[in-house]
PDB file of N, CA and C in Angstrom:
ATOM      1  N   UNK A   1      -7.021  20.254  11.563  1.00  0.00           N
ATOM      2  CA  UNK A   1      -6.357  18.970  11.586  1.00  0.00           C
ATOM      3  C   UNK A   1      -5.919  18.603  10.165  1.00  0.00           C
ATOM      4  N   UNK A   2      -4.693  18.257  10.102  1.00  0.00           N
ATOM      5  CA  UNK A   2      -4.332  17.881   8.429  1.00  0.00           C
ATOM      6  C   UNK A   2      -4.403  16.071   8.563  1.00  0.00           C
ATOM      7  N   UNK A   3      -5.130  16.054   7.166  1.00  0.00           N
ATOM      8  CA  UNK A   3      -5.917  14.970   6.692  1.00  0.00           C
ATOM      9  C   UNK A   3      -4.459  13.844   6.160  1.00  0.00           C
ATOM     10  N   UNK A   4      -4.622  13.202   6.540  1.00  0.00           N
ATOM     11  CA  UNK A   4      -3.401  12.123   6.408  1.00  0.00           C
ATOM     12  C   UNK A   4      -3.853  10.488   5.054  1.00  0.00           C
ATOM     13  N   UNK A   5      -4.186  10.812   4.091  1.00  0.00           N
ATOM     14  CA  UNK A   5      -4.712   9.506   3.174  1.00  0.00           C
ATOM     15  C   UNK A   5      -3.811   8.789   3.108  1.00  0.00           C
ATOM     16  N   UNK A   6      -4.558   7.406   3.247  1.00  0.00           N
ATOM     17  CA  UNK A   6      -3.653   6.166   2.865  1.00  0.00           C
ATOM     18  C   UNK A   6      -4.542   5.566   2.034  1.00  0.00           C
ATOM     19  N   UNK A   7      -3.636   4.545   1.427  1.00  0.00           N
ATOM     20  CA  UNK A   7      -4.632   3.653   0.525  1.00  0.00           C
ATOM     21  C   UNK A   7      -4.436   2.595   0.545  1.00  0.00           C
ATOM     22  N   UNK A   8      -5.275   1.559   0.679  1.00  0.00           N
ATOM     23  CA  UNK A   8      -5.144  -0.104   0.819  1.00  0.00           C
ATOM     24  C   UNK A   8      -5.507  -0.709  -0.375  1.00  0.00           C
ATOM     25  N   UNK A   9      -4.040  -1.406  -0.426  1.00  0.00           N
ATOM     26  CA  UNK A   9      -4.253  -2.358  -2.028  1.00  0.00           C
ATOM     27  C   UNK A   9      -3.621  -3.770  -1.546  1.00  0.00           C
ATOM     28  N   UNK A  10      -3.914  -4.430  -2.428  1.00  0.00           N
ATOM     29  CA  UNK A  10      -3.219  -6.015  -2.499  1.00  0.00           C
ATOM     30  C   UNK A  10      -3.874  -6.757  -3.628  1.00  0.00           C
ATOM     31  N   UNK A  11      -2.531  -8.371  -3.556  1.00  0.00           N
ATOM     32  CA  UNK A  11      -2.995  -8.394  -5.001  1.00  0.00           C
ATOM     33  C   UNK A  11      -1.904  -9.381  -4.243  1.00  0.00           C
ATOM     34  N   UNK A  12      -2.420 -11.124  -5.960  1.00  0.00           N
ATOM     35  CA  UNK A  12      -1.337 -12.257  -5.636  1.00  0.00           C
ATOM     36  C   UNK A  12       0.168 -11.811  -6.269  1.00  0.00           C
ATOM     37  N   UNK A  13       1.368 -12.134  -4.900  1.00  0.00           N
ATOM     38  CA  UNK A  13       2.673 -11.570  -5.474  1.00  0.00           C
ATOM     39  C   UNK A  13       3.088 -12.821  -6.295  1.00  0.00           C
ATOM     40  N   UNK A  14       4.082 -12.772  -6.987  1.00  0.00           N
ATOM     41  CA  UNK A  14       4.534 -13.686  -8.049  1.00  0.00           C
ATOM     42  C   UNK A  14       5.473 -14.897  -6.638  1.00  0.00           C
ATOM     43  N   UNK A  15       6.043 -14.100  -6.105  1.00  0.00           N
ATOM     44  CA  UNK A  15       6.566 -14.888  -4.723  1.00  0.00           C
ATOM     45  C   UNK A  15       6.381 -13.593  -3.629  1.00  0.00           C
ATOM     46  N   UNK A  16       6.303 -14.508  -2.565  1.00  0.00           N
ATOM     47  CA  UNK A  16       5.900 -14.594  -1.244  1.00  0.00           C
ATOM     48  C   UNK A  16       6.601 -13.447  -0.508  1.00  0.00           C
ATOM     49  N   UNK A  17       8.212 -13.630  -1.154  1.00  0.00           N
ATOM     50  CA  UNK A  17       9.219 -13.199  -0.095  1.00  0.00           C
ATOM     51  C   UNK A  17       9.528 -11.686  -0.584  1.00  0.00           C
ATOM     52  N   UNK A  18       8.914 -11.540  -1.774  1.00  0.00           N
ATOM     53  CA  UNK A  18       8.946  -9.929  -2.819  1.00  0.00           C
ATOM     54  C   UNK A  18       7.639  -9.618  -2.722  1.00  0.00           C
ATOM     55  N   UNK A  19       7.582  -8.230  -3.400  1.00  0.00           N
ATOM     56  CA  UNK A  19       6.338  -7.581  -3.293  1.00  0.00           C
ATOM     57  C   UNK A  19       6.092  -6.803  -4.932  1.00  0.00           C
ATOM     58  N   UNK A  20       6.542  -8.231  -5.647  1.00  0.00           N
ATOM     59  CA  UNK A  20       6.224  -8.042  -7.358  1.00  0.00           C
ATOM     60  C   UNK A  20       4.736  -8.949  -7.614  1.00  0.00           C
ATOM     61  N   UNK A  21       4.334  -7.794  -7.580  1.00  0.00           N
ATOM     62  CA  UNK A  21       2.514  -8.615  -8.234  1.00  0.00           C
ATOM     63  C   UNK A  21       2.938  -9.732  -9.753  1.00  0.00           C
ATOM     64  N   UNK A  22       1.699 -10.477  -9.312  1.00  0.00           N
ATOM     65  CA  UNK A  22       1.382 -11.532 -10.213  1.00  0.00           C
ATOM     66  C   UNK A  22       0.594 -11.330 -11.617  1.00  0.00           C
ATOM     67  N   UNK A  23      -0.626  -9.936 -11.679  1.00  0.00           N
ATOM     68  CA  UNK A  23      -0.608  -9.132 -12.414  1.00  0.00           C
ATOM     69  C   UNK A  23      -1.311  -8.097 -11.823  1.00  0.00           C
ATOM     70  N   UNK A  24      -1.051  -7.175 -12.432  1.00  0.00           N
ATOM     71  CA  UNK A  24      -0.826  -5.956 -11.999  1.00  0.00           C
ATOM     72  C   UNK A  24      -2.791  -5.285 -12.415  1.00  0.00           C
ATOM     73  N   UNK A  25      -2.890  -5.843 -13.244  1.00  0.00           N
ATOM     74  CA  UNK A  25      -4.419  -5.466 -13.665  1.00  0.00           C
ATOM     75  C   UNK A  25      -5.347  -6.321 -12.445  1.00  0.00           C
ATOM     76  N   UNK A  26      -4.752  -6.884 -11.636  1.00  0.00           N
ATOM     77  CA  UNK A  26      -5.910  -7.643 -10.757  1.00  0.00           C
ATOM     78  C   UNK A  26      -5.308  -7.444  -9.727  1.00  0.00           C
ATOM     79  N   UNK A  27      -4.883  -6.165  -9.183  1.00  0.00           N
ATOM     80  CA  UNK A  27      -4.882  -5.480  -8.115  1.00  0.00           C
ATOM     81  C   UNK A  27      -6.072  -4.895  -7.440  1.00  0.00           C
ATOM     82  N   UNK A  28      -6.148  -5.548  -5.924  1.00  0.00           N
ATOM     83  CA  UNK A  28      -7.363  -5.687  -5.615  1.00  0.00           C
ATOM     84  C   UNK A  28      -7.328  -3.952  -4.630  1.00  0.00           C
ATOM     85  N   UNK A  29      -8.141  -2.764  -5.311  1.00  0.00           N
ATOM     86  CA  UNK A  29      -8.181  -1.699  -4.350  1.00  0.00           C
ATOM     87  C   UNK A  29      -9.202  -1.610  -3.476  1.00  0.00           C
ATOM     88  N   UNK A  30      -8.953  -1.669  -2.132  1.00  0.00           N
ATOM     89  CA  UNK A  30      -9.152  -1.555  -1.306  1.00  0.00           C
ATOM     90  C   UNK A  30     -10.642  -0.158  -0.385  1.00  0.00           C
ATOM     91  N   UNK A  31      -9.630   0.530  -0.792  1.00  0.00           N
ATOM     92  CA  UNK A  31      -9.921   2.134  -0.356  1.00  0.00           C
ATOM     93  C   UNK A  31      -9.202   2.941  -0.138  1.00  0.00           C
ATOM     94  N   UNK A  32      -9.607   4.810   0.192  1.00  0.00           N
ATOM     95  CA  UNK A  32      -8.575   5.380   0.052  1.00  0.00           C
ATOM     96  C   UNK A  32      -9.523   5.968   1.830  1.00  0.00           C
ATOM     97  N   UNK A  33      -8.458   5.794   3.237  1.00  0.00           N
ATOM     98  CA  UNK A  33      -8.897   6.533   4.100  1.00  0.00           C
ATOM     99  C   UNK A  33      -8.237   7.207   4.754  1.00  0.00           C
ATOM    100  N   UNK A  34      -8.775   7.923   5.771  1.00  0.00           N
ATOM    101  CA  UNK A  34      -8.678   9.566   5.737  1.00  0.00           C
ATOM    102  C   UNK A  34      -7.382   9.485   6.815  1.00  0.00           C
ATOM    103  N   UNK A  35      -7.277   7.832   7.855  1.00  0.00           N
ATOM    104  CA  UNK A  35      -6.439   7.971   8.977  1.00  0.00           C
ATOM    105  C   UNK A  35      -5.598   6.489   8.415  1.00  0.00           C
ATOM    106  N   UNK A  36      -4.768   6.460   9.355  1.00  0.00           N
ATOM    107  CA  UNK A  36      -3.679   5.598   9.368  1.00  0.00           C
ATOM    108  C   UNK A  36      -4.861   4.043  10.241  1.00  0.00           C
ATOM    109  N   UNK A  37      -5.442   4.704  11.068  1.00  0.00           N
ATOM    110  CA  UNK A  37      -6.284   3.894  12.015  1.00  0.00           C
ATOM    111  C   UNK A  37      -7.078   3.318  11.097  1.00  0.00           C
ATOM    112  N   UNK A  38      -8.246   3.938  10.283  1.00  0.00           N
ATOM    113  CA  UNK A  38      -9.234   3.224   9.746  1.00  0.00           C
ATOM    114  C   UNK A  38      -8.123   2.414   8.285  1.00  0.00           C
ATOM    115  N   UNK A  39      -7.262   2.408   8.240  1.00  0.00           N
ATOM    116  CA  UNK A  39      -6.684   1.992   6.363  1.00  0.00           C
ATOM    117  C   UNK A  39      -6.201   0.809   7.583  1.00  0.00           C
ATOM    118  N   UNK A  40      -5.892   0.476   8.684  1.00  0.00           N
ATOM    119  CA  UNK A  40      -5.036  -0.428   9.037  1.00  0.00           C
ATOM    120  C   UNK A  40      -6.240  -1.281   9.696  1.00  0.00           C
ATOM    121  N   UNK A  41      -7.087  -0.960   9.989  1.00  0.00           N
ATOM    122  CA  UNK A  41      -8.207  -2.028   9.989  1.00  0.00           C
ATOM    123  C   UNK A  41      -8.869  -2.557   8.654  1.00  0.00           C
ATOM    124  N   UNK A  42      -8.878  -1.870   7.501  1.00  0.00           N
ATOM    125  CA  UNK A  42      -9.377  -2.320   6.581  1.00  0.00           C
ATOM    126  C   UNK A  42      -8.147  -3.507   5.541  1.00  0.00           C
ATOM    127  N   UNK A  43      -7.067  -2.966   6.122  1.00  0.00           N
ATOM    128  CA  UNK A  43      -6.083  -4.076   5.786  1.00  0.00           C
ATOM    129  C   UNK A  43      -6.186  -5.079   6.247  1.00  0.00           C
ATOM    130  N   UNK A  44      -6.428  -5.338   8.165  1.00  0.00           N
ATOM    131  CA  UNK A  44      -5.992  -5.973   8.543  1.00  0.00           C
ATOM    132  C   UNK A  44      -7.304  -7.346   7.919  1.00  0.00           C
ATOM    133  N   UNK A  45      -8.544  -6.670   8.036  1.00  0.00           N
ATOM    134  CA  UNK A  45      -9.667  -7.634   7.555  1.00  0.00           C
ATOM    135  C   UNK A  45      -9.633  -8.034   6.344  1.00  0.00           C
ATOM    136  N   UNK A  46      -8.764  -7.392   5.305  1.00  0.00           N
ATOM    137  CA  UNK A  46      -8.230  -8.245   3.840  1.00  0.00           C
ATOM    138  C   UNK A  46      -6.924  -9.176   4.217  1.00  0.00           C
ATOM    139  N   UNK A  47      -6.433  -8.455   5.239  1.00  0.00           N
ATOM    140  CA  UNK A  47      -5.344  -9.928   5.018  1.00  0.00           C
ATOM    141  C   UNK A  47      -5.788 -10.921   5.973  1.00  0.00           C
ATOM    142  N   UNK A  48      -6.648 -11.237   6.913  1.00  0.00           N
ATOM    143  CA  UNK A  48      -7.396 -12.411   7.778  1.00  0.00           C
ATOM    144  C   UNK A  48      -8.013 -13.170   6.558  1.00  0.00           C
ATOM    145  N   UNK A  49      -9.101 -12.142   5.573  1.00  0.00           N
ATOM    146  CA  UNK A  49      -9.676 -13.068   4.785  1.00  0.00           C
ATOM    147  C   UNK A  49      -8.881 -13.563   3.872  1.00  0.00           C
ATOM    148  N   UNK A  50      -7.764 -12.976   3.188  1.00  0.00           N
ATOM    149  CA  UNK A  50      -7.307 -14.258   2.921  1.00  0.00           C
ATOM    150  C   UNK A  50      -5.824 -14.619   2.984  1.00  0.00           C
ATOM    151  N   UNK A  51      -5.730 -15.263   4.172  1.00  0.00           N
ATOM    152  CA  UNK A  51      -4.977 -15.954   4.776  1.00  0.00           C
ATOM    153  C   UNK A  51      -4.172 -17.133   4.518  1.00  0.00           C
ATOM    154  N   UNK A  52      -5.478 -18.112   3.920  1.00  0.00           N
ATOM    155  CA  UNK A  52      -4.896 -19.507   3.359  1.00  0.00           C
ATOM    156  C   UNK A  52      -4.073 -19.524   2.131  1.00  0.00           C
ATOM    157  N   UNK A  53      -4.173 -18.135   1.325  1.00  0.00           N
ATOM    158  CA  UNK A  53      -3.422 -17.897   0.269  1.00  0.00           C
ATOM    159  C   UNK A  53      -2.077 -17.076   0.470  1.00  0.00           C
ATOM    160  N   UNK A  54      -0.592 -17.889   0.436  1.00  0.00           N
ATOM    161  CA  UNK A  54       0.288 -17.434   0.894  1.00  0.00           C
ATOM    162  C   UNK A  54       0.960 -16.552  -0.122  1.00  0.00           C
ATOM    163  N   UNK A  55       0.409 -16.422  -1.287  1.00  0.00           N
ATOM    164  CA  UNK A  55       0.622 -15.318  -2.313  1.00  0.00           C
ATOM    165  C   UNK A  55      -0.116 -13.813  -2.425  1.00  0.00           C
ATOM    166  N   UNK A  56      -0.946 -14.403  -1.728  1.00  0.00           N
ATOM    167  CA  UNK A  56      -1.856 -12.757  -1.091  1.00  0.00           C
ATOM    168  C   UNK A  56      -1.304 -11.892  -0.201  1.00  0.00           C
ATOM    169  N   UNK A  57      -0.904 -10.861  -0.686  1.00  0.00           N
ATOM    170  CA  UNK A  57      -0.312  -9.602   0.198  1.00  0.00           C
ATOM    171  C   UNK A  57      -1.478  -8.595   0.247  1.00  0.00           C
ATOM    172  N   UNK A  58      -1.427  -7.468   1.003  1.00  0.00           N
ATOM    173  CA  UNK A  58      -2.478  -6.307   1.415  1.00  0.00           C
ATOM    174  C   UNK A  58      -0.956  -4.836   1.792  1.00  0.00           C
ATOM    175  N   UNK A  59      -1.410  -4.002   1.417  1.00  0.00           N
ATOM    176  CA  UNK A  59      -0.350  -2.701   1.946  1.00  0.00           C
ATOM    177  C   UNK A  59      -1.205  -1.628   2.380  1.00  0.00           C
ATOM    178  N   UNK A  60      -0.408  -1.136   2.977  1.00  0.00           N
ATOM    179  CA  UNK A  60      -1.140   0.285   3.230  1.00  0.00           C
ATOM    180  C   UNK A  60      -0.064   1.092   2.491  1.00  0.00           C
ATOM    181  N   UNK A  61      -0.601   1.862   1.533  1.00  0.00           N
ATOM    182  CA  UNK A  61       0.470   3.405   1.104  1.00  0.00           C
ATOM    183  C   UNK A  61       0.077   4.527   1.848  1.00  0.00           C
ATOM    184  N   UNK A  62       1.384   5.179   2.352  1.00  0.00           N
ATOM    185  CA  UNK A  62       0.715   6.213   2.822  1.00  0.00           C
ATOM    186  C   UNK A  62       1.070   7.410   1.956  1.00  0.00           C
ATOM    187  N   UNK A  63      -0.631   7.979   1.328  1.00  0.00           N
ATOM    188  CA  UNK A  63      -0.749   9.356   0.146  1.00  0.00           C
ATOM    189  C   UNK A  63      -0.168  10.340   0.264  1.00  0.00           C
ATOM    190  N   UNK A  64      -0.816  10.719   1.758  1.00  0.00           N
ATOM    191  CA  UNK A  64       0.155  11.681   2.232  1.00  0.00           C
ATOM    192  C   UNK A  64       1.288  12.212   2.351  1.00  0.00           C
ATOM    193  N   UNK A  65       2.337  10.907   2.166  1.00  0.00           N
ATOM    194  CA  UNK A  65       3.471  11.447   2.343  1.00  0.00           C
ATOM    195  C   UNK A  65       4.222  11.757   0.327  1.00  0.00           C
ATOM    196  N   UNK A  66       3.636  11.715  -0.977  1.00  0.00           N
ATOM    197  CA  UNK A  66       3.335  11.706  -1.447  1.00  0.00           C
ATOM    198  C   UNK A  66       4.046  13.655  -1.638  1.00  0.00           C
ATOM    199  N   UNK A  67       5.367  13.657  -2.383  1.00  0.00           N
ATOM    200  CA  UNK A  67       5.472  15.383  -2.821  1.00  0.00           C
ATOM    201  C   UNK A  67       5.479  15.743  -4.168  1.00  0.00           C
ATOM    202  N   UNK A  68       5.711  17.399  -4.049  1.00  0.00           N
ATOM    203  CA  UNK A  68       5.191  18.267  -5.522  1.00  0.00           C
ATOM    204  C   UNK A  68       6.410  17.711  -5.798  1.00  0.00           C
ATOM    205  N   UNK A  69       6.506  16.955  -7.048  1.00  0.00           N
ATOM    206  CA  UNK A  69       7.847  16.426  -8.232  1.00  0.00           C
ATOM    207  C   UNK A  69       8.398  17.706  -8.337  1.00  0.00           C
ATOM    208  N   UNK A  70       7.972  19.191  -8.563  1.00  0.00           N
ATOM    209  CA  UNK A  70       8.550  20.430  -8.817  1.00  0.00           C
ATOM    210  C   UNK A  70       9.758  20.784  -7.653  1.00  0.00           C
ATOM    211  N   UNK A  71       9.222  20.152  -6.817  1.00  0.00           N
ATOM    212  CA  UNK A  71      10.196  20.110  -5.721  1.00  0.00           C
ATOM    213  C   UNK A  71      11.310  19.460  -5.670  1.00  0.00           C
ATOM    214  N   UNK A  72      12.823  20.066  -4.987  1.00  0.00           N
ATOM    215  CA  UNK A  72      14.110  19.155  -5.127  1.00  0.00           C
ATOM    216  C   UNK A  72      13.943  17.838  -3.947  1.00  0.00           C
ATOM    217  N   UNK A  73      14.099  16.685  -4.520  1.00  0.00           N
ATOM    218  CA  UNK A  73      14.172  16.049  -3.452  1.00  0.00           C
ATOM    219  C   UNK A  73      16.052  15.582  -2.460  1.00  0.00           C
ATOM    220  N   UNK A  74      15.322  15.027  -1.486  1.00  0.00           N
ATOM    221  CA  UNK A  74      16.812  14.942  -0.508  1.00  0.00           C
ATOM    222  C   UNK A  74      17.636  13.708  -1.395  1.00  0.00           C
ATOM    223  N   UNK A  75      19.053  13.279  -0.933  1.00  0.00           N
ATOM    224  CA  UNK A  75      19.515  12.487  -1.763  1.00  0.00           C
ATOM    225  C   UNK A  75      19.194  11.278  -0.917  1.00  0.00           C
ATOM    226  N   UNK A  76      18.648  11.170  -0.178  1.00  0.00           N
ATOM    227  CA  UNK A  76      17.767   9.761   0.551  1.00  0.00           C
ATOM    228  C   UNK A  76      16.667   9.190  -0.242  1.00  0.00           C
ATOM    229  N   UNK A  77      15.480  10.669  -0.935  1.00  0.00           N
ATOM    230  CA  UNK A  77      14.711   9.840  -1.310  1.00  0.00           C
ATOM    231  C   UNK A  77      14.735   9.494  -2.868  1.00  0.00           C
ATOM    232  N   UNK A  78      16.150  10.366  -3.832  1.00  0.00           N
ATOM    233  CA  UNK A  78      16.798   9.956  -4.860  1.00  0.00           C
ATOM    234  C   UNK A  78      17.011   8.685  -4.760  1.00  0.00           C
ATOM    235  N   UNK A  79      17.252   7.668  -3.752  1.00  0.00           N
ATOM    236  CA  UNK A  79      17.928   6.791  -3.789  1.00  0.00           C
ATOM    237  C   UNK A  79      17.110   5.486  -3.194  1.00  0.00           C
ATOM    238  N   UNK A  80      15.637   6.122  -3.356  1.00  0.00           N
ATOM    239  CA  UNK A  80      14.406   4.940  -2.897  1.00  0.00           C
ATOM    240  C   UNK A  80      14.598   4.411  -1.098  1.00  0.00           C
ATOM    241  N   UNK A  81      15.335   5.486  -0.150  1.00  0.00           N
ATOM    242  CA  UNK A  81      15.352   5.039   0.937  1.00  0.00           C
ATOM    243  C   UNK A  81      14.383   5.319   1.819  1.00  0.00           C
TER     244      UNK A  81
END
């Protein structure tokens, strides 16, 4: 079975409607897990707790998808799509 990592972070955004942290040193990490299943429950219980704060965001990255730089990339992901 190939191992799929994600990682759960969040942190207060500067605004609400972007996903530019407020600072970047008080990025709150989460964990790094092994499925899409367990990183999206551990999100979902950071973003319930905090809720009342509408500057608090939570993400899931997914690691996995994550390639060797030695590698050419497509002109999709040249272009941050």
């Amino acid at each position: 079975m190939t191992q799929r990592l994600h990682l759960v972070f969040g942190g207060e955004l500067v605004d609400p409607s972007k996903s530019t942290f407020e600072n970047v040193d008080d990025i709150h990490i989460v964990g790094m897990f092994a499925d899409y299943a367990a990183a999206h429950k551990a999100w979902k219980a950071e973003a319930q707790r905090t809720v009342d704060n509408a500057h608090m965001r939570y993400f899931i990255a997914h690691i996995h998808r994550l390639r060797d730089e030695e590698q050419a990339a497509s002109a999709t992901e040249e272009l941050g799509r």
